[in-house]
Every structure is written in structure tokens, then in C-alpha cells.
N, C-alpha and C. Protein backbone atom coordinates (compact mmCIF):
# COMPACT_ATOMS: atom_id res chain seq x y z
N UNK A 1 -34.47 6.88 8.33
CA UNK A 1 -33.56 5.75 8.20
C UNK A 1 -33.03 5.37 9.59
N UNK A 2 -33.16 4.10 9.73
CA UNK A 2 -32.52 3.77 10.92
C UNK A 2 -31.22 3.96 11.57
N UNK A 3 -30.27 4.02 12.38
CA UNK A 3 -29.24 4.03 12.52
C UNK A 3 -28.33 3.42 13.50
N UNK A 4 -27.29 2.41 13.37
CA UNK A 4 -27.14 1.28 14.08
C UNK A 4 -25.52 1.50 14.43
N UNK A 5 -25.58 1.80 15.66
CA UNK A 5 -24.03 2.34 15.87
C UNK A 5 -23.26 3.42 15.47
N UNK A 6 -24.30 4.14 14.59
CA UNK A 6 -23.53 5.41 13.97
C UNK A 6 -23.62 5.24 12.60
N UNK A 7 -24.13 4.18 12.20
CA UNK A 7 -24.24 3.62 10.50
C UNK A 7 -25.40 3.73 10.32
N UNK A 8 -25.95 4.28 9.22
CA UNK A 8 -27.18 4.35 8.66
C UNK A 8 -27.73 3.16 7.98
N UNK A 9 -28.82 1.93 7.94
CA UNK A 9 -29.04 0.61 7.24
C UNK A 9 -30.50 1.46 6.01
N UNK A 10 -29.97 0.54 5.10
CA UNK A 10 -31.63 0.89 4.50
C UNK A 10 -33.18 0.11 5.28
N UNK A 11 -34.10 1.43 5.13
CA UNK A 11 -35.26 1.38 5.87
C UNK A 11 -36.31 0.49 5.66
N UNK A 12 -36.16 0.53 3.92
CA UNK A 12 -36.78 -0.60 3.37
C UNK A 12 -36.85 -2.17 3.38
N UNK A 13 -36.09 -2.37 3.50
CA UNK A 13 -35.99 -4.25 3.87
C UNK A 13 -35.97 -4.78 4.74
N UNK A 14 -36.07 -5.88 5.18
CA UNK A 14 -35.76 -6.63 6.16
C UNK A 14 -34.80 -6.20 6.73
N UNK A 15 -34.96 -6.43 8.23
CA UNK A 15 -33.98 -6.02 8.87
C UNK A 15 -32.78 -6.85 9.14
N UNK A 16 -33.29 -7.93 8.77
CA UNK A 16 -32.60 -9.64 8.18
C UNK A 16 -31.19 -9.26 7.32
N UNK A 17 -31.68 -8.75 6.34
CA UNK A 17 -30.94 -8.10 5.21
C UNK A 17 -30.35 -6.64 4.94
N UNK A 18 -30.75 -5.88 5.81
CA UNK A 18 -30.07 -4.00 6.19
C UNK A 18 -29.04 -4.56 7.31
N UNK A 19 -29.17 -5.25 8.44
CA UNK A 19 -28.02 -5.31 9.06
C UNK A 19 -26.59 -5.65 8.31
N UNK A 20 -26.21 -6.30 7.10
CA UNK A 20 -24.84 -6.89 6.60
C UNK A 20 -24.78 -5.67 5.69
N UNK A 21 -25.39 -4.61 5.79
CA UNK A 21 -24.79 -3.04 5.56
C UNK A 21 -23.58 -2.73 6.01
N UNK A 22 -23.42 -3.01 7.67
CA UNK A 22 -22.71 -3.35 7.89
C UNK A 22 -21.29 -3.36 7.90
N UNK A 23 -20.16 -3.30 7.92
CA UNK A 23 -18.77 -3.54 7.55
C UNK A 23 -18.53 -4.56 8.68
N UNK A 24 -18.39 -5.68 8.32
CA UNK A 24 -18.32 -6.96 9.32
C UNK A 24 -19.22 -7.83 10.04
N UNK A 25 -20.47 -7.65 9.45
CA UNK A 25 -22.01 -8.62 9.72
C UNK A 25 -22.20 -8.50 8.48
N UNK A 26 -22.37 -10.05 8.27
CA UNK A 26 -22.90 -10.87 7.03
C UNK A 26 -24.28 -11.51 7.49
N UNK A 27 -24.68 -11.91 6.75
CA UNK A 27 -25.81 -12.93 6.79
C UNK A 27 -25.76 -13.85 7.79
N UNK A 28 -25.24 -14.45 8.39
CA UNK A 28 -25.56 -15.63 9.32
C UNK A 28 -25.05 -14.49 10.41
N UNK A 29 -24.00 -13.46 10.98
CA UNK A 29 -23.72 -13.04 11.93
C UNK A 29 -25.32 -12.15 12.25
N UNK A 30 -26.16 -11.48 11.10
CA UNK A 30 -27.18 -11.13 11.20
C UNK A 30 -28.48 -11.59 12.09
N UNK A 31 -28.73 -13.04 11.73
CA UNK A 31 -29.31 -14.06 12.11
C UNK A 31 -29.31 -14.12 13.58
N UNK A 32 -27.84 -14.38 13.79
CA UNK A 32 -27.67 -14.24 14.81
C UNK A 32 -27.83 -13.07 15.93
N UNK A 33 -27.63 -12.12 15.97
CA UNK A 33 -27.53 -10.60 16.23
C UNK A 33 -29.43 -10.70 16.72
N UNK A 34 -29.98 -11.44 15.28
CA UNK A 34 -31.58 -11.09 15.33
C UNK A 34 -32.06 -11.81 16.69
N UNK A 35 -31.70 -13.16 16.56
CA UNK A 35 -32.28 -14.12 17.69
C UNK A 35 -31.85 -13.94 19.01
N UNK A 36 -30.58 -13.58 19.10
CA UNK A 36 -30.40 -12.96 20.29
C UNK A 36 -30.90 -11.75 21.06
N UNK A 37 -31.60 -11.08 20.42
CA UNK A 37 -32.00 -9.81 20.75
C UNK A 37 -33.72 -10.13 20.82
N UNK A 38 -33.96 -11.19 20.08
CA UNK A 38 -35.25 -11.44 20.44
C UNK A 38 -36.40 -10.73 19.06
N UNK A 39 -35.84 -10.52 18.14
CA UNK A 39 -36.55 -9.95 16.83
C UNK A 39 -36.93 -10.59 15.35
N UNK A 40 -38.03 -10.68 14.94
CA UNK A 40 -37.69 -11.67 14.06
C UNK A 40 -37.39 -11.23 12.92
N UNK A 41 -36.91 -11.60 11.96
CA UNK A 41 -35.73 -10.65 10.76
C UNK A 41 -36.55 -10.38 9.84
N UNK A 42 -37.80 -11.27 9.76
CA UNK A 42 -38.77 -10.70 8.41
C UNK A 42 -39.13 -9.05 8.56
N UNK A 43 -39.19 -8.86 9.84
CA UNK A 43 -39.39 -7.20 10.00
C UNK A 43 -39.16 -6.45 8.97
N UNK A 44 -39.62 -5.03 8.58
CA UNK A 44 -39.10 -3.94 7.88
C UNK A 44 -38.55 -3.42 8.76
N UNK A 45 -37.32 -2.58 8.61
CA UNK A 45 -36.14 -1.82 9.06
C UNK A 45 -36.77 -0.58 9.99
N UNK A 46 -37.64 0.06 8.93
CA UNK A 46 -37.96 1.62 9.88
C UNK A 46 -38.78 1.36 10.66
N UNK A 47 -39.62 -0.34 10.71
CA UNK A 47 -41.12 -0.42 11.69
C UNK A 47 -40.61 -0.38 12.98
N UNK A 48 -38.93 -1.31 13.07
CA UNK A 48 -38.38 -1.00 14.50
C UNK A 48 -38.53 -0.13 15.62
N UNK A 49 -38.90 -0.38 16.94
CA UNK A 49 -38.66 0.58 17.84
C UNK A 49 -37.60 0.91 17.99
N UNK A 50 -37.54 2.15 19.06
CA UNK A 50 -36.10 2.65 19.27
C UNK A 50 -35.53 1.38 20.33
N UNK A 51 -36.79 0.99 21.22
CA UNK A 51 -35.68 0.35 22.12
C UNK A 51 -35.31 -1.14 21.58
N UNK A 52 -36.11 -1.40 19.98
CA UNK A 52 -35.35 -2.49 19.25
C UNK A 52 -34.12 -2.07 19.00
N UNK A 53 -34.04 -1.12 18.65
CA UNK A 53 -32.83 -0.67 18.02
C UNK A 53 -31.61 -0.60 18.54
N UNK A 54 -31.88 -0.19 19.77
CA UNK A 54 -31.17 -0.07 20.92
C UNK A 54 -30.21 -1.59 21.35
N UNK A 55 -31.48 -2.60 21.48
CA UNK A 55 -31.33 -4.20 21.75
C UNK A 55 -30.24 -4.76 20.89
N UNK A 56 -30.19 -4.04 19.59
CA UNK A 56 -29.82 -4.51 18.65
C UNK A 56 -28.02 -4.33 18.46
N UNK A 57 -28.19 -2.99 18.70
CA UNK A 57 -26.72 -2.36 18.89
C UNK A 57 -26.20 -2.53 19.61
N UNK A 58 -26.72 -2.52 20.85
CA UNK A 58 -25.57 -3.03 22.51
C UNK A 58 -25.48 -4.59 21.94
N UNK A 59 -26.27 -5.41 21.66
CA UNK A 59 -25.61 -6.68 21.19
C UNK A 59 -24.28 -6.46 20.37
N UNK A 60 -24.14 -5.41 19.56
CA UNK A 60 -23.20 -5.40 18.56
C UNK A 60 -22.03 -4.75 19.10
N UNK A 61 -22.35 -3.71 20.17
CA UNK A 61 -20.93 -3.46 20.71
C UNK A 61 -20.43 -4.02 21.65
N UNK A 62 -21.31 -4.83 22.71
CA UNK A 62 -20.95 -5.85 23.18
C UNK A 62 -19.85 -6.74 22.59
N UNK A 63 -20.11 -7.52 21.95
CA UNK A 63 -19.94 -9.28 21.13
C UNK A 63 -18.58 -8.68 19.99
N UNK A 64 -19.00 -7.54 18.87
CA UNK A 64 -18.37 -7.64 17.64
C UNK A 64 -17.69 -6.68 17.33
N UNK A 65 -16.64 -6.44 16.25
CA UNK A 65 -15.79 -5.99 15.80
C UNK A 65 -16.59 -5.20 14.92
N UNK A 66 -16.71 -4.03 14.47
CA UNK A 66 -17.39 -3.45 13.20
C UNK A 66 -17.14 -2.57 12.53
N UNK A 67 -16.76 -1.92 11.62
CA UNK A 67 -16.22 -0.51 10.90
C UNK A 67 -15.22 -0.24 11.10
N UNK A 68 -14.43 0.64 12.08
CA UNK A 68 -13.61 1.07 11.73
C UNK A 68 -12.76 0.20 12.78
N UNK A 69 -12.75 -0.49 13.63
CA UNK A 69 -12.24 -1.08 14.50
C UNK A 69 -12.00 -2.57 14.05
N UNK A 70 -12.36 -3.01 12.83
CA UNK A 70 -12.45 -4.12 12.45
C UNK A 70 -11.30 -3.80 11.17
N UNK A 71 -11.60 -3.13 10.85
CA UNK A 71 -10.34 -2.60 9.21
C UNK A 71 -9.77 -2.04 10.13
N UNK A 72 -9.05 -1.61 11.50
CA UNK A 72 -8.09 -1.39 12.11
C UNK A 72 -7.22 -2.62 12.35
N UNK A 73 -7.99 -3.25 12.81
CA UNK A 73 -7.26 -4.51 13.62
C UNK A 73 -6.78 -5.54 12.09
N UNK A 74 -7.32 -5.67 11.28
CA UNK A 74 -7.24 -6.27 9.73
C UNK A 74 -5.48 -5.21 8.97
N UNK A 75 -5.74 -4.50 9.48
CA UNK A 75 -4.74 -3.78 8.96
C UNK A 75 -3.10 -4.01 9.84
N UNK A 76 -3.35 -4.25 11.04
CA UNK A 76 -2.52 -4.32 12.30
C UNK A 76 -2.01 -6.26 11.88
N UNK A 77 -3.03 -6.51 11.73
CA UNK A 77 -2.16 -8.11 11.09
C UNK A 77 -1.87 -7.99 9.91
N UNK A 78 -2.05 -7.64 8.91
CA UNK A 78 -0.73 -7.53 8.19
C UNK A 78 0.30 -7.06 7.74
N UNK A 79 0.05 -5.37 8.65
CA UNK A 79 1.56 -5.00 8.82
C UNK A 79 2.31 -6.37 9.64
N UNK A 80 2.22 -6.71 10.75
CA UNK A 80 2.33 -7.66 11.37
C UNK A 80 3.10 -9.04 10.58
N UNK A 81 2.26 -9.13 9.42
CA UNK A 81 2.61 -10.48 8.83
C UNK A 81 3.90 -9.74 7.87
N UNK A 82 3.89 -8.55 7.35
CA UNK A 82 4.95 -7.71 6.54
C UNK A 82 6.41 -7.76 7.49
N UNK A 83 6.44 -7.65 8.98
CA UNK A 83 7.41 -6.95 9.84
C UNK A 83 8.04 -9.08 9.92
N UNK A 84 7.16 -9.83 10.18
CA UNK A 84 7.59 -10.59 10.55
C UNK A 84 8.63 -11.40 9.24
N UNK A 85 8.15 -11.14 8.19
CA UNK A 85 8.40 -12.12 7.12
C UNK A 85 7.85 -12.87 6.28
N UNK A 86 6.70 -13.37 6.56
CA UNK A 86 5.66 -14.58 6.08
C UNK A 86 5.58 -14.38 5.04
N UNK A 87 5.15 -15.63 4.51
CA UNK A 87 5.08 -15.98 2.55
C UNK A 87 3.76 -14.68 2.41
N UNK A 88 2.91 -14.80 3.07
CA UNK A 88 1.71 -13.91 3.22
C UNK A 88 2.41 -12.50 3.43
N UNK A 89 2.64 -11.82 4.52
CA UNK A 89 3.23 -11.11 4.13
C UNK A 89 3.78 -10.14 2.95
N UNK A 90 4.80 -11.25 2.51
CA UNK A 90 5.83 -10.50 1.25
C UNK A 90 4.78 -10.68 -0.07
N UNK A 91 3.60 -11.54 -0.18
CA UNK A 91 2.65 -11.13 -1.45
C UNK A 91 2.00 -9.91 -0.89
N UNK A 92 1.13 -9.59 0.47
CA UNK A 92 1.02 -8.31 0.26
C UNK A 92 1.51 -7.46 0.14
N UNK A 93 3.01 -7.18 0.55
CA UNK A 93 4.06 -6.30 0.15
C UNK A 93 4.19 -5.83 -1.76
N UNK A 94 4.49 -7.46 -1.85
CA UNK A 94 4.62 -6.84 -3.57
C UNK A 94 2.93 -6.93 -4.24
N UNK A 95 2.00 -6.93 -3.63
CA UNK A 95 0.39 -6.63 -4.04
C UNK A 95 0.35 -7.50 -5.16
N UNK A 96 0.86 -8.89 -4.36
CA UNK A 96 -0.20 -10.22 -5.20
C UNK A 96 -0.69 -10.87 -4.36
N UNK A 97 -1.52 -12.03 -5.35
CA UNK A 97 -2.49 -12.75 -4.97
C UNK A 97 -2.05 -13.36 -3.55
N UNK A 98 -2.82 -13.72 -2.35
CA UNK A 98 -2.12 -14.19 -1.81
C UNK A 98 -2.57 -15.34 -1.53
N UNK A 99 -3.74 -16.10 -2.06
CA UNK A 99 -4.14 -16.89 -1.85
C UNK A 99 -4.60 -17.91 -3.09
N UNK A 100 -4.37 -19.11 -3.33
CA UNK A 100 -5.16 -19.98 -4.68
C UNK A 100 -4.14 -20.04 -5.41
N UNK A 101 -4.71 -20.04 -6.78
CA UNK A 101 -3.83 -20.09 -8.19
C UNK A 101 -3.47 -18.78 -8.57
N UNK A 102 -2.39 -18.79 -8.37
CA UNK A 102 -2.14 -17.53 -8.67
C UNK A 102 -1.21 -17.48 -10.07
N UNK A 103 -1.02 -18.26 -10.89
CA UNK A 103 -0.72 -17.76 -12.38
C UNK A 103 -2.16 -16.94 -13.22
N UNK A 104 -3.07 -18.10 -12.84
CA UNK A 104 -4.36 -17.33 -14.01
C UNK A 104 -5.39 -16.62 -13.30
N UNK A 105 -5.63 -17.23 -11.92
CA UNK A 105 -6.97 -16.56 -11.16
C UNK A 105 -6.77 -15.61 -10.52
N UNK A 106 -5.90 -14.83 -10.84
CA UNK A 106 -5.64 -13.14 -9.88
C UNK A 106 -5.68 -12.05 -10.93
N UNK A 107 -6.93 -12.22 -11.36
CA UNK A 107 -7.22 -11.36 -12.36
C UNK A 107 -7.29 -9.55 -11.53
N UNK A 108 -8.19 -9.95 -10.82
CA UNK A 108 -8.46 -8.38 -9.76
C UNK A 108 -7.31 -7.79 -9.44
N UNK A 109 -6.22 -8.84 -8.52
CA UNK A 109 -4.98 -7.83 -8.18
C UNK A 109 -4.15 -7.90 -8.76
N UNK A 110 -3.98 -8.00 -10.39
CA UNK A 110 -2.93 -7.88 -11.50
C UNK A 110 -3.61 -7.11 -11.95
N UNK A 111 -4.80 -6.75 -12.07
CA UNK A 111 -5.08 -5.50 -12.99
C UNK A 111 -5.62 -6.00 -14.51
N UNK A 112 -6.06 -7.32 -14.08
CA UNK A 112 -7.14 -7.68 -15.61
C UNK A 112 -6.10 -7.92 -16.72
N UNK A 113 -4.50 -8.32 -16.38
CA UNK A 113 -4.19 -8.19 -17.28
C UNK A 113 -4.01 -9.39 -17.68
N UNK A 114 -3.91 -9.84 -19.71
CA UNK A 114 -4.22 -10.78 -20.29
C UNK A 114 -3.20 -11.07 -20.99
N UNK A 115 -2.72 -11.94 -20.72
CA UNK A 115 -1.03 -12.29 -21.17
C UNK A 115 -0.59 -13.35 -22.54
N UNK A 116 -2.07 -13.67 -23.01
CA UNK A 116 -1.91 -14.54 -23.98
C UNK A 116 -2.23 -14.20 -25.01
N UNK A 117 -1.89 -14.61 -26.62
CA UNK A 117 -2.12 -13.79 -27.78
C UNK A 117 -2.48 -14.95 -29.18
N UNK A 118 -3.22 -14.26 -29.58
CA UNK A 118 -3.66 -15.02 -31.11
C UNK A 118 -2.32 -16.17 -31.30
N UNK A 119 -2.88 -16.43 -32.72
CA UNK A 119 -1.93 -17.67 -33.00
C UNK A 119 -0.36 -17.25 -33.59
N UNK A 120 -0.03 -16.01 -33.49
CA UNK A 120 0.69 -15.06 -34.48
C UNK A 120 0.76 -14.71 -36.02
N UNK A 121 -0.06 -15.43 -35.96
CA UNK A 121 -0.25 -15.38 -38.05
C UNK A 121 -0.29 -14.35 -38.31
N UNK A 122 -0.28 -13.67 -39.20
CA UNK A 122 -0.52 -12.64 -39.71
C UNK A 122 -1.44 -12.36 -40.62
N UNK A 123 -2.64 -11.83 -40.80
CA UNK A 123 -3.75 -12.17 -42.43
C UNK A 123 -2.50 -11.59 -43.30
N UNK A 124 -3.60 -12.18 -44.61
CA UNK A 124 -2.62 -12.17 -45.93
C UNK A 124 -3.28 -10.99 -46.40
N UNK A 125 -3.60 -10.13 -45.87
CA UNK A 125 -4.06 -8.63 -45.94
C UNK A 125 -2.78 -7.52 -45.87
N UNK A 126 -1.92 -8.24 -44.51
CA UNK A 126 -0.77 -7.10 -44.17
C UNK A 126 0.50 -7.29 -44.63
N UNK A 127 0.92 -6.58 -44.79
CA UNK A 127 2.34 -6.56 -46.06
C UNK A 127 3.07 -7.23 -44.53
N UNK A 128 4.46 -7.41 -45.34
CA UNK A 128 5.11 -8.75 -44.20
C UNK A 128 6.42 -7.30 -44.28
């Protein structure tokens, strides 16, 4: 298996598609990463040379933010946005939505929960 900065990518695919393994390269930052280095992305992952590999990674510690230095600095703004005050902020504080509609579409950070109920009838099955 290849290994790209200390991260292991799968060997099998494109190398197009093993780089957004990743924690902070997606698909187009990929693309990019590829053409700059001079590789073309249809590649398989393990056919790479080392000194592709190599090409590949100094591009990345060069230029980008990645793993643990990227969820560092992500973390550092919003303590940041917590210390200062911001509407942003005080939803991550109390762990809501902080973005959109937030009565019905924050299903994930409410916890799936479902706040609405039948018509209240009761069947004519259950004693009253």
C-alpha cells in the first residue's frame, strides 16, 4: 500500500480517487495535486514510483493543510468564534445546527429526533 505523508491510500484505484483518503483533499484539490506533479490520475495507486510518490507529497506539504494540522487549526477557529461571542459560536457551544433551517433540517445534530405525532385519535380498540 502506498503511503502519502504518513497516511496509507488504497492501492487499488486510481490514484485520482485514493488521494481524497485524505483528511482535507477532495476531488478537485486531487486533480490538482495530480497535474501539478505531472501524473495522470487514471493511474493505479501501487503502479506509482517511489519518486512519484515522493512528487506527490512534497506538493502536499508544501501548498496544504492535511490531518492533523488541518482539524487543529478547524478547531482553533472555533474555540475562537466561542471566546469571541458570535451567533456561530454560541450554536456550537449549545451543539446546534449552525447553519440553514434549522427547525426541521438538523436532523444529525439533534439526534434524529421526531417531534411530530399522529392525529391523536385514539382506535376504538382502546378503552378511553
Amino acid at each position: 500500500m502506498p503511503r502519502i505523508s504518513g497516511f496509507v491510500i488504497p492501492d487499488n484505484k486510481q490514484i485520482l480517487y485514493s488521494l481524497p483518503y485524505i483528511y482535507g483533499i477532495g476531488l478537485s484539490l486531487s486533480k490538482v495535486i495530480l497535474k501539478t506533479a505531472g501524473i495522470d490520475g487514471r493511474r493505479i495507486a501501487k503502479d506509482l514510483s517511489v519518486e512519484e510518490l515522493n512528487r506527490i507529497q512534497k506538493i502536499i506539504e508544501k501548498t496544504y493543510k492535511i490531518e492533523g494540522d488541518l482539524k487543529k487549526e478547524i478547531g482553533q477557529n472555533i474555540k475562537h468564534m466561542k471566546e469571541v461571542g458570535t451567533w456561530r459560536g454560541s450554536r456550537h457551544t449549545r451543539r446546534l445546527p449552525i447553519r440553514g433551517r434549522t427547525k426541521t433540517n438538523s436532523r444529525t445534530t439533534r439526534g434524529n429526533v421526531r417531534k411530530t405525532m399522529g392525529s391523536g385519535r385514539k382506535s376504538a380498540s382502546e378503552k378511553t
